[in-house]
C-alpha atoms as a PDB file:
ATOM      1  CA  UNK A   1     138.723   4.043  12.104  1.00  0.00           C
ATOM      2  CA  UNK A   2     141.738   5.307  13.603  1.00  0.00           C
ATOM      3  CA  UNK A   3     143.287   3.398  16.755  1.00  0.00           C
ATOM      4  CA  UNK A   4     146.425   4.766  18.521  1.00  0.00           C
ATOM      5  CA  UNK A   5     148.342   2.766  21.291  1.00  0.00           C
ATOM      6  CA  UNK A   6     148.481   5.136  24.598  1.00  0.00           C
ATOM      7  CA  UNK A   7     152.391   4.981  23.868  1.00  0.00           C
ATOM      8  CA  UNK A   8     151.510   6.744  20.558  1.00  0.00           C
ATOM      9  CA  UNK A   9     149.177   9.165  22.217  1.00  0.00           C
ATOM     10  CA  UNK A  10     151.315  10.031  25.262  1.00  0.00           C
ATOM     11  CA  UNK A  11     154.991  10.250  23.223  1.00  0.00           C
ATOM     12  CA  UNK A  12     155.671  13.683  22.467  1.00  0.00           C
ATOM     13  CA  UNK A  13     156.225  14.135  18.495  1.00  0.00           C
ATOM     14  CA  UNK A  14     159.677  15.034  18.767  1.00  0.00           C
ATOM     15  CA  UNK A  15     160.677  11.562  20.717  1.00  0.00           C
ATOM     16  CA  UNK A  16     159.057   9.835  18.094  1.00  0.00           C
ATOM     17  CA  UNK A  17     160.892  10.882  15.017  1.00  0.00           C
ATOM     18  CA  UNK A  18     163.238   8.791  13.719  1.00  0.00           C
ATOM     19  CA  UNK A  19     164.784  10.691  10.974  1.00  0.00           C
ATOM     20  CA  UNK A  20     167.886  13.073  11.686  1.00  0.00           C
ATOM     21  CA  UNK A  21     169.828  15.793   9.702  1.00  0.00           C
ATOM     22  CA  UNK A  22     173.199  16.132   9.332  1.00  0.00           C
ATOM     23  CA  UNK A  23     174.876  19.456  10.362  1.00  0.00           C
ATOM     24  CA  UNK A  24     174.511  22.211   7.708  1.00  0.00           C
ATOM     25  CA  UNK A  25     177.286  23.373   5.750  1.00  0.00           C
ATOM     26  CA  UNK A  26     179.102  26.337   7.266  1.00  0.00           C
ATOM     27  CA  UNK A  27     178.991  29.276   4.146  1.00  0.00           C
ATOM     28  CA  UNK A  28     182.656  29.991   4.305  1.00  0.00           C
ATOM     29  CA  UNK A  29     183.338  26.105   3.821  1.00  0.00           C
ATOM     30  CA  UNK A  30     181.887  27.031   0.248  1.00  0.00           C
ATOM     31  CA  UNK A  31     183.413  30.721   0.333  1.00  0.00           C
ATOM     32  CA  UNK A  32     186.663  31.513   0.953  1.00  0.00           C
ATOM     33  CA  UNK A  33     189.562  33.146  -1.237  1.00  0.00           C
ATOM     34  CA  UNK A  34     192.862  30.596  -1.686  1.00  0.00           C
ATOM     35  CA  UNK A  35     196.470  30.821  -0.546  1.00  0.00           C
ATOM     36  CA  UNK A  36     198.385  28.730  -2.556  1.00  0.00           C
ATOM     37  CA  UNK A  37     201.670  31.004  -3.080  1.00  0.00           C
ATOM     38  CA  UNK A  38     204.753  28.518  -3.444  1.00  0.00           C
ATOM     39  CA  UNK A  39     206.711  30.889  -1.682  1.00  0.00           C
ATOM     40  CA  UNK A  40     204.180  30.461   1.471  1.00  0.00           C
ATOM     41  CA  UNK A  41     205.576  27.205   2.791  1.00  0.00           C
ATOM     42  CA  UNK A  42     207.566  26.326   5.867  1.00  0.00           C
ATOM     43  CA  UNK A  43     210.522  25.210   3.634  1.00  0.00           C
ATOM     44  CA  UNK A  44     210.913  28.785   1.688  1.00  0.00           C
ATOM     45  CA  UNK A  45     213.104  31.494   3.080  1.00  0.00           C
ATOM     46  CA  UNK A  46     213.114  34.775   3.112  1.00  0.00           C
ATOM     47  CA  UNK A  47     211.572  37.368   1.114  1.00  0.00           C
ATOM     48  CA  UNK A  48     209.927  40.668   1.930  1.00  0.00           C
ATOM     49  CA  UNK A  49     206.004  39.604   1.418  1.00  0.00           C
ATOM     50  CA  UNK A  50     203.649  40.402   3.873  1.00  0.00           C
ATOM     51  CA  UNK A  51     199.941  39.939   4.328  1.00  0.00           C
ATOM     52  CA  UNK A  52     198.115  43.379   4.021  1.00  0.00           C
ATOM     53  CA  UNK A  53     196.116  44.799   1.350  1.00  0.00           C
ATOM     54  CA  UNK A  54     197.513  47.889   0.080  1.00  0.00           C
ATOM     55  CA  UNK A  55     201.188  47.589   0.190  1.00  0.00           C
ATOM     56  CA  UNK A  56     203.813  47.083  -2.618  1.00  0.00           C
ATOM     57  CA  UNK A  57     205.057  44.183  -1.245  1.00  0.00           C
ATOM     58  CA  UNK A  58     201.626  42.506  -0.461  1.00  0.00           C
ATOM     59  CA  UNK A  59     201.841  38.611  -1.123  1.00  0.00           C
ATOM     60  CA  UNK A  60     200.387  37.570  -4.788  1.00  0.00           C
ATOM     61  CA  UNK A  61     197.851  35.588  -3.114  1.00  0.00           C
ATOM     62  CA  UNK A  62     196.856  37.560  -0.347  1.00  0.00           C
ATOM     63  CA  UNK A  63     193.358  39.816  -0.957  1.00  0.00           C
ATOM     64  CA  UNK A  64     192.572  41.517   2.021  1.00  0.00           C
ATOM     65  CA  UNK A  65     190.549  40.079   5.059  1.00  0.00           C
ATOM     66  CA  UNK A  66     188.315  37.086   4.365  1.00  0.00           C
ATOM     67  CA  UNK A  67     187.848  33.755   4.991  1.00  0.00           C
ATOM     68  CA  UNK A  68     190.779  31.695   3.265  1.00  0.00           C
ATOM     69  CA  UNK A  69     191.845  27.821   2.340  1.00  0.00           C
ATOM     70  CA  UNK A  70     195.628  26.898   2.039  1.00  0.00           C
ATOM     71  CA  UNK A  71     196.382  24.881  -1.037  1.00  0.00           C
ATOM     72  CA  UNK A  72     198.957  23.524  -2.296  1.00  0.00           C
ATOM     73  CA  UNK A  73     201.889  24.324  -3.624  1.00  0.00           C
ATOM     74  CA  UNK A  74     201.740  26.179  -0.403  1.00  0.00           C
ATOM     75  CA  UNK A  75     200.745  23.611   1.614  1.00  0.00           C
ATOM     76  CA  UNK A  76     197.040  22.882   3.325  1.00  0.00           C
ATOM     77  CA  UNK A  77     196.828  24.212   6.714  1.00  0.00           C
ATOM     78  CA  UNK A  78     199.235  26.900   9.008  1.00  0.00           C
ATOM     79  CA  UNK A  79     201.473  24.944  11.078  1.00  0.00           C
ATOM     80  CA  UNK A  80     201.029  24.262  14.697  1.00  0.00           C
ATOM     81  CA  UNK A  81     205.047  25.163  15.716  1.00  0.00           C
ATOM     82  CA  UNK A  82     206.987  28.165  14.587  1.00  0.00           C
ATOM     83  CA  UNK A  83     208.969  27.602  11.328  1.00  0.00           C
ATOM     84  CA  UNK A  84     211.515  30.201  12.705  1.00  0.00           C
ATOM     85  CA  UNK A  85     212.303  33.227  11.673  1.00  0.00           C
ATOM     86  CA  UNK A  86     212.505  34.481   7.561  1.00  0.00           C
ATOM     87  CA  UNK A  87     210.435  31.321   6.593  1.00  0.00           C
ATOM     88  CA  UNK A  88     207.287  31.314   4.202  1.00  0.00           C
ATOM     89  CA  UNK A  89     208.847  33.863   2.233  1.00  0.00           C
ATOM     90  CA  UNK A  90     208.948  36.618   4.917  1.00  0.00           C
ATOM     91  CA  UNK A  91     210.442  38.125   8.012  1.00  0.00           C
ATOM     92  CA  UNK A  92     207.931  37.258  10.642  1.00  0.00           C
ATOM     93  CA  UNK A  93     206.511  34.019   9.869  1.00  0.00           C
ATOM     94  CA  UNK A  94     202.975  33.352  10.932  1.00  0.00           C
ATOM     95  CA  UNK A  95     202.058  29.973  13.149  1.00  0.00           C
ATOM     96  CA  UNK A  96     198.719  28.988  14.782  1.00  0.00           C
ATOM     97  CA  UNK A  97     199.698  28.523  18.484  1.00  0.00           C
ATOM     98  CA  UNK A  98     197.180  26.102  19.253  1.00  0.00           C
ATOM     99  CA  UNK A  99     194.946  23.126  17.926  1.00  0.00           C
ATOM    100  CA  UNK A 100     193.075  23.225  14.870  1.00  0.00           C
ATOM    101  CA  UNK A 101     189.083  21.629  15.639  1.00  0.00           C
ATOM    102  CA  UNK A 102     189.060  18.396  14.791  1.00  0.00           C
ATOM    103  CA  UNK A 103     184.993  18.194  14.547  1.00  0.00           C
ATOM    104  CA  UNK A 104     183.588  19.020  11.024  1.00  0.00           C
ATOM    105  CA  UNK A 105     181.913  21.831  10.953  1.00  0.00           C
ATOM    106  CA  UNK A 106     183.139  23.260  14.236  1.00  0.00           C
ATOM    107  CA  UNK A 107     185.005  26.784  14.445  1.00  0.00           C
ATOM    108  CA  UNK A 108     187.595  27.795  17.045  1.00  0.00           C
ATOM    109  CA  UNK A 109     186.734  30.986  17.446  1.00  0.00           C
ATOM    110  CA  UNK A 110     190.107  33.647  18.441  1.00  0.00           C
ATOM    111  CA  UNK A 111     192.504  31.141  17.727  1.00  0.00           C
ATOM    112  CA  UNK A 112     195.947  32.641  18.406  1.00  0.00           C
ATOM    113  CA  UNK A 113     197.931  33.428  15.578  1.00  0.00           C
ATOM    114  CA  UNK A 114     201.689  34.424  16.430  1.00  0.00           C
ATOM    115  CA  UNK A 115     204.190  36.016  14.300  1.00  0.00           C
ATOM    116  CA  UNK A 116     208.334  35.011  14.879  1.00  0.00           C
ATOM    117  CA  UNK A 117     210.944  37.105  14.543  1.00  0.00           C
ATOM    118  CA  UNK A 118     213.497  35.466  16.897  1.00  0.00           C
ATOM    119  CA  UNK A 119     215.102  38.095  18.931  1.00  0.00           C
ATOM    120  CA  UNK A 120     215.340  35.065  21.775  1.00  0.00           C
ATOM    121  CA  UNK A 121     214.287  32.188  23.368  1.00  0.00           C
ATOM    122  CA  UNK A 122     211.057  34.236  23.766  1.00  0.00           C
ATOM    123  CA  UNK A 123     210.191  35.664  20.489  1.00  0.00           C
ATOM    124  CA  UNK A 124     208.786  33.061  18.867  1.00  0.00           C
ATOM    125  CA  UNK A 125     205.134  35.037  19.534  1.00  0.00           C
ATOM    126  CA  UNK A 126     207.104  38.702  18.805  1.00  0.00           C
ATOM    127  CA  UNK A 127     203.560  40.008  17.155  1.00  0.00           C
ATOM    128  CA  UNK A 128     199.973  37.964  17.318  1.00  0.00           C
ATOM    129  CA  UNK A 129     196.861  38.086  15.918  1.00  0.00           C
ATOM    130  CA  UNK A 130     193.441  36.324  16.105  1.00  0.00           C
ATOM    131  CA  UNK A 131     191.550  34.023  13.583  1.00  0.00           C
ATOM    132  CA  UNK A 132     188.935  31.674  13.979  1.00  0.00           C
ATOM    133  CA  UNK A 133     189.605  28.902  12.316  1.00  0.00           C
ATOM    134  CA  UNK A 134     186.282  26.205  10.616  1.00  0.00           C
ATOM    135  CA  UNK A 135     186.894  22.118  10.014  1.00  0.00           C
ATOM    136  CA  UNK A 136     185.235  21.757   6.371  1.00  0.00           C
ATOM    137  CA  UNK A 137     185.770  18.142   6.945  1.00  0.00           C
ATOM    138  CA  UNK A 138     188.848  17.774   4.309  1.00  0.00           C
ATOM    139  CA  UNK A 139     190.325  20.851   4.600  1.00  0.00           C
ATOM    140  CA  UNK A 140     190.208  24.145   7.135  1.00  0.00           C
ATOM    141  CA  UNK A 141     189.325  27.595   6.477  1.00  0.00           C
ATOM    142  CA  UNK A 142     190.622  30.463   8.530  1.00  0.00           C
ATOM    143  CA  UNK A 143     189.233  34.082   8.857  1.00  0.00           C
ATOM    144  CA  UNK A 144     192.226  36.191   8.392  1.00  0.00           C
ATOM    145  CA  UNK A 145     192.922  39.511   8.936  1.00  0.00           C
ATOM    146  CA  UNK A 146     195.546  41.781   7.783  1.00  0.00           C
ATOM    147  CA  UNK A 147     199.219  41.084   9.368  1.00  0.00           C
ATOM    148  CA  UNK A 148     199.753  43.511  12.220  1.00  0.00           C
ATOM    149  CA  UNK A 149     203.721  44.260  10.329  1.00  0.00           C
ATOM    150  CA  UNK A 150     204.154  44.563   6.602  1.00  0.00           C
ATOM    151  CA  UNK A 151     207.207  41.465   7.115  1.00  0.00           C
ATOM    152  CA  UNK A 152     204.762  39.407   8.254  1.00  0.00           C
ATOM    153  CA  UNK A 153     202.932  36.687   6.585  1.00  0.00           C
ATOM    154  CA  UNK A 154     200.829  33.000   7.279  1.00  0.00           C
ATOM    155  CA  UNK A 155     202.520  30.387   7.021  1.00  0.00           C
ATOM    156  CA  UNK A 156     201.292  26.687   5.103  1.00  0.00           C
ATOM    157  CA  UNK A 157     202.858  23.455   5.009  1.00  0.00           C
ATOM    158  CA  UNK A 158     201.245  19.858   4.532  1.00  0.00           C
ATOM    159  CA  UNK A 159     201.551  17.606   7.251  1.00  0.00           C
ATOM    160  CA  UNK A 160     201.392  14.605   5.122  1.00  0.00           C
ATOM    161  CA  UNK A 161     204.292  15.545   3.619  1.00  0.00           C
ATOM    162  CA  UNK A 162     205.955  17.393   6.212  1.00  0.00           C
ATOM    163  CA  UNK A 163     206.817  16.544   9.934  1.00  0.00           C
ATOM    164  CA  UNK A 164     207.875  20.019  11.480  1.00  0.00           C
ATOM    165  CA  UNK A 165     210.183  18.237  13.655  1.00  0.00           C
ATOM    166  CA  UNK A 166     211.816  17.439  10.648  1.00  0.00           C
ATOM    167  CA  UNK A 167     211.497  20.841   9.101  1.00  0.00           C
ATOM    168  CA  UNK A 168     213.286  22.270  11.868  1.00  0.00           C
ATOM    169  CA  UNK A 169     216.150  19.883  11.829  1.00  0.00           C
ATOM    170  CA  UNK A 170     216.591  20.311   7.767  1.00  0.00           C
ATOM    171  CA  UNK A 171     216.934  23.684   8.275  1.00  0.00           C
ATOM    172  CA  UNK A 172     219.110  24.295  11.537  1.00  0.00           C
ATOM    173  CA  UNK A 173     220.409  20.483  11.813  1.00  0.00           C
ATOM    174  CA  UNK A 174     219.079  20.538  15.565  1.00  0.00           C
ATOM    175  CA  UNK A 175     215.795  19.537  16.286  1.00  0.00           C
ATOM    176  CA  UNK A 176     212.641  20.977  18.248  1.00  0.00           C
ATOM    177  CA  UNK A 177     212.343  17.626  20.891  1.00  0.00           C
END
Protein backbone atom coordinates (compact mmCIF):
# COMPACT_ATOMS: atom_id res chain seq x y z
CA UNK A 1 0.00 0.00 0.00
CA UNK A 2 1.00 3.41 -0.56
CA UNK A 3 1.38 5.86 2.57
CA UNK A 4 2.30 9.57 2.06
CA UNK A 5 3.19 11.97 5.02
CA UNK A 6 0.64 15.13 4.80
CA UNK A 7 4.03 17.11 4.14
CA UNK A 8 4.30 14.93 0.98
CA UNK A 9 0.69 15.40 0.08
CA UNK A 10 0.41 19.15 0.77
CA UNK A 11 4.13 20.22 -0.88
CA UNK A 12 3.60 21.37 -4.23
CA UNK A 13 5.83 19.20 -6.80
CA UNK A 14 7.93 21.93 -7.76
CA UNK A 15 9.15 22.66 -3.91
CA UNK A 16 9.97 19.23 -3.71
CA UNK A 17 12.47 18.71 -6.43
CA UNK A 18 15.77 18.60 -5.61
CA UNK A 19 17.53 18.42 -8.84
CA UNK A 20 18.53 21.75 -10.77
CA UNK A 21 19.87 22.62 -14.31
CA UNK A 22 22.47 24.67 -15.13
CA UNK A 23 21.84 27.63 -17.53
CA UNK A 24 21.75 26.58 -21.23
CA UNK A 25 24.35 27.46 -23.54
CA UNK A 26 23.73 30.71 -25.39
CA UNK A 27 24.00 29.57 -29.52
CA UNK A 28 26.39 32.30 -30.40
CA UNK A 29 28.77 31.03 -27.48
CA UNK A 30 29.09 28.01 -30.03
CA UNK A 31 28.67 30.36 -33.23
CA UNK A 32 30.48 33.16 -33.89
CA UNK A 33 33.10 34.13 -36.73
CA UNK A 34 36.89 35.05 -35.17
CA UNK A 35 38.95 38.23 -35.12
CA UNK A 36 42.28 37.36 -34.64
CA UNK A 37 44.09 39.93 -37.17
CA UNK A 38 47.64 40.79 -35.60
CA UNK A 39 47.25 44.09 -36.83
CA UNK A 40 43.92 44.44 -34.52
CA UNK A 41 45.67 45.07 -31.23
CA UNK A 42 45.99 48.13 -29.04
CA UNK A 43 49.82 48.13 -29.61
CA UNK A 44 49.61 48.33 -33.69
CA UNK A 45 49.44 51.65 -35.43
CA UNK A 46 48.06 52.85 -38.16
CA UNK A 47 46.82 51.42 -41.25
CA UNK A 48 43.79 52.08 -43.41
CA UNK A 49 41.53 48.83 -42.39
CA UNK A 50 38.17 49.25 -41.50
CA UNK A 51 35.33 47.00 -40.49
CA UNK A 52 32.67 46.84 -43.34
CA UNK A 53 31.91 44.25 -45.76
CA UNK A 54 32.32 45.39 -49.18
CA UNK A 55 35.18 47.73 -49.24
CA UNK A 56 38.79 47.34 -50.59
CA UNK A 57 40.25 48.04 -47.56
CA UNK A 58 37.95 45.76 -45.38
CA UNK A 59 40.07 44.07 -42.50
CA UNK A 60 41.25 40.29 -43.45
CA UNK A 61 39.31 39.08 -40.63
CA UNK A 62 36.34 41.01 -40.69
CA UNK A 63 33.06 39.14 -42.55
CA UNK A 64 30.26 41.25 -42.29
CA UNK A 65 27.79 41.49 -39.25
CA UNK A 66 27.70 38.51 -36.89
CA UNK A 67 28.41 37.45 -33.72
CA UNK A 68 32.36 37.44 -33.22
CA UNK A 69 35.24 36.13 -30.58
CA UNK A 70 38.64 38.04 -30.36
CA UNK A 71 41.60 35.73 -30.40
CA UNK A 72 44.75 36.05 -30.21
CA UNK A 73 47.31 37.33 -31.89
CA UNK A 74 44.80 40.07 -31.69
CA UNK A 75 44.10 39.88 -28.36
CA UNK A 76 40.73 38.39 -26.45
CA UNK A 77 38.31 41.02 -25.72
CA UNK A 78 37.86 45.08 -26.98
CA UNK A 79 39.33 47.23 -24.46
CA UNK A 80 37.45 49.14 -21.90
CA UNK A 81 39.61 52.75 -22.52
CA UNK A 82 40.39 54.30 -25.84
CA UNK A 83 43.77 53.18 -27.32
CA UNK A 84 43.92 56.68 -29.02
CA UNK A 85 43.78 57.56 -32.18
CA UNK A 86 45.48 55.36 -35.46
CA UNK A 87 45.72 52.24 -33.13
CA UNK A 88 44.54 48.59 -34.08
CA UNK A 89 45.66 49.17 -37.44
CA UNK A 90 43.23 52.03 -38.31
CA UNK A 91 42.18 55.63 -38.06
CA UNK A 92 39.31 55.48 -35.66
CA UNK A 93 39.98 52.89 -33.22
CA UNK A 94 37.04 51.09 -31.73
CA UNK A 95 36.64 50.79 -27.62
CA UNK A 96 33.69 49.39 -25.58
CA UNK A 97 32.76 52.36 -23.30
CA UNK A 98 31.48 50.40 -20.60
CA UNK A 99 31.69 47.00 -18.59
CA UNK A 100 31.77 43.76 -20.13
CA UNK A 101 29.03 41.14 -17.97
CA UNK A 102 30.78 39.40 -15.72
CA UNK A 103 27.91 36.54 -15.26
CA UNK A 104 28.28 33.54 -17.70
CA UNK A 105 25.88 33.41 -19.92
CA UNK A 106 24.56 36.93 -19.48
CA UNK A 107 24.40 39.53 -22.51
CA UNK A 108 24.63 43.32 -22.22
CA UNK A 109 22.45 44.17 -24.59
CA UNK A 110 23.39 47.96 -26.63
CA UNK A 111 26.61 48.14 -25.16
CA UNK A 112 28.25 51.35 -26.40
CA UNK A 113 30.85 51.00 -28.78
CA UNK A 114 32.85 54.35 -29.54
CA UNK A 115 35.16 55.09 -32.28
CA UNK A 116 38.42 57.80 -31.55
CA UNK A 117 39.69 60.00 -33.75
CA UNK A 118 41.12 62.66 -31.37
CA UNK A 119 40.22 66.01 -32.64
CA UNK A 120 40.23 67.01 -28.60
CA UNK A 121 39.82 66.38 -25.23
CA UNK A 122 36.33 65.29 -26.40
CA UNK A 123 36.73 63.03 -29.27
CA UNK A 124 37.56 60.10 -27.82
CA UNK A 125 33.64 58.89 -28.74
CA UNK A 126 33.97 60.98 -32.40
CA UNK A 127 31.58 58.04 -34.02
CA UNK A 128 29.63 55.11 -31.85
CA UNK A 129 27.93 52.19 -32.39
CA UNK A 130 25.98 49.49 -30.47
CA UNK A 131 26.78 45.74 -29.70
CA UNK A 132 25.57 43.49 -27.25
CA UNK A 133 28.07 41.81 -25.90
CA UNK A 134 27.54 37.56 -24.21
CA UNK A 135 30.00 36.10 -21.18
CA UNK A 136 30.73 32.43 -22.66
CA UNK A 137 32.35 31.88 -19.38
CA UNK A 138 36.16 31.95 -20.81
CA UNK A 139 35.85 34.20 -23.38
CA UNK A 140 33.12 37.01 -24.76
CA UNK A 141 31.35 37.22 -27.91
CA UNK A 142 30.10 40.46 -29.34
CA UNK A 143 27.38 41.07 -32.05
CA UNK A 144 29.00 43.44 -34.38
CA UNK A 145 27.87 45.44 -36.93
CA UNK A 146 29.50 47.16 -39.72
CA UNK A 147 31.77 50.35 -38.66
CA UNK A 148 29.73 53.49 -39.21
CA UNK A 149 33.37 55.04 -41.26
CA UNK A 150 35.45 52.90 -43.56
CA UNK A 151 38.79 54.12 -41.01
CA UNK A 152 37.22 52.58 -38.42
CA UNK A 153 37.81 49.30 -36.86
CA UNK A 154 37.40 47.11 -33.18
CA UNK A 155 39.90 47.09 -31.31
CA UNK A 156 41.48 43.69 -29.12
CA UNK A 157 44.05 43.49 -26.62
CA UNK A 158 44.57 40.85 -23.70
CA UNK A 159 44.37 42.08 -20.39
CA UNK A 160 46.57 39.47 -19.00
CA UNK A 161 49.13 40.66 -20.89
CA UNK A 162 48.31 44.14 -21.22
CA UNK A 163 47.44 46.92 -18.59
CA UNK A 164 46.02 49.88 -20.78
CA UNK A 165 47.41 52.21 -18.35
CA UNK A 166 50.50 50.94 -19.47
CA UNK A 167 49.62 50.90 -23.12
CA UNK A 168 48.98 54.43 -23.01
CA UNK A 169 52.17 55.41 -21.32
CA UNK A 170 54.37 53.10 -23.91
CA UNK A 171 52.97 54.86 -26.50
CA UNK A 172 52.72 58.69 -25.48
CA UNK A 173 55.15 58.36 -22.27
CA UNK A 174 52.23 60.06 -20.16
CA UNK A 175 49.80 58.07 -18.60
CA UNK A 176 45.82 57.87 -18.43
CA UNK A 177 45.66 58.28 -14.17
Amino acid sequence: ALVLSLAQVFTPTAARATSTTAEPMPQQCSDYMILDDPTRTVYYGPEMFCDVYDIATKSPDWQGPAWYRMLPPAGIMMPQKTPGRQRCGTGMAGWLDGQHPEIQFQTTVNARVCFDIDFGPDSNCFQESTTNITNCGQFYVYQLQDTPYCDARYCSYDPVELNMDEVEEKLTGKSLL
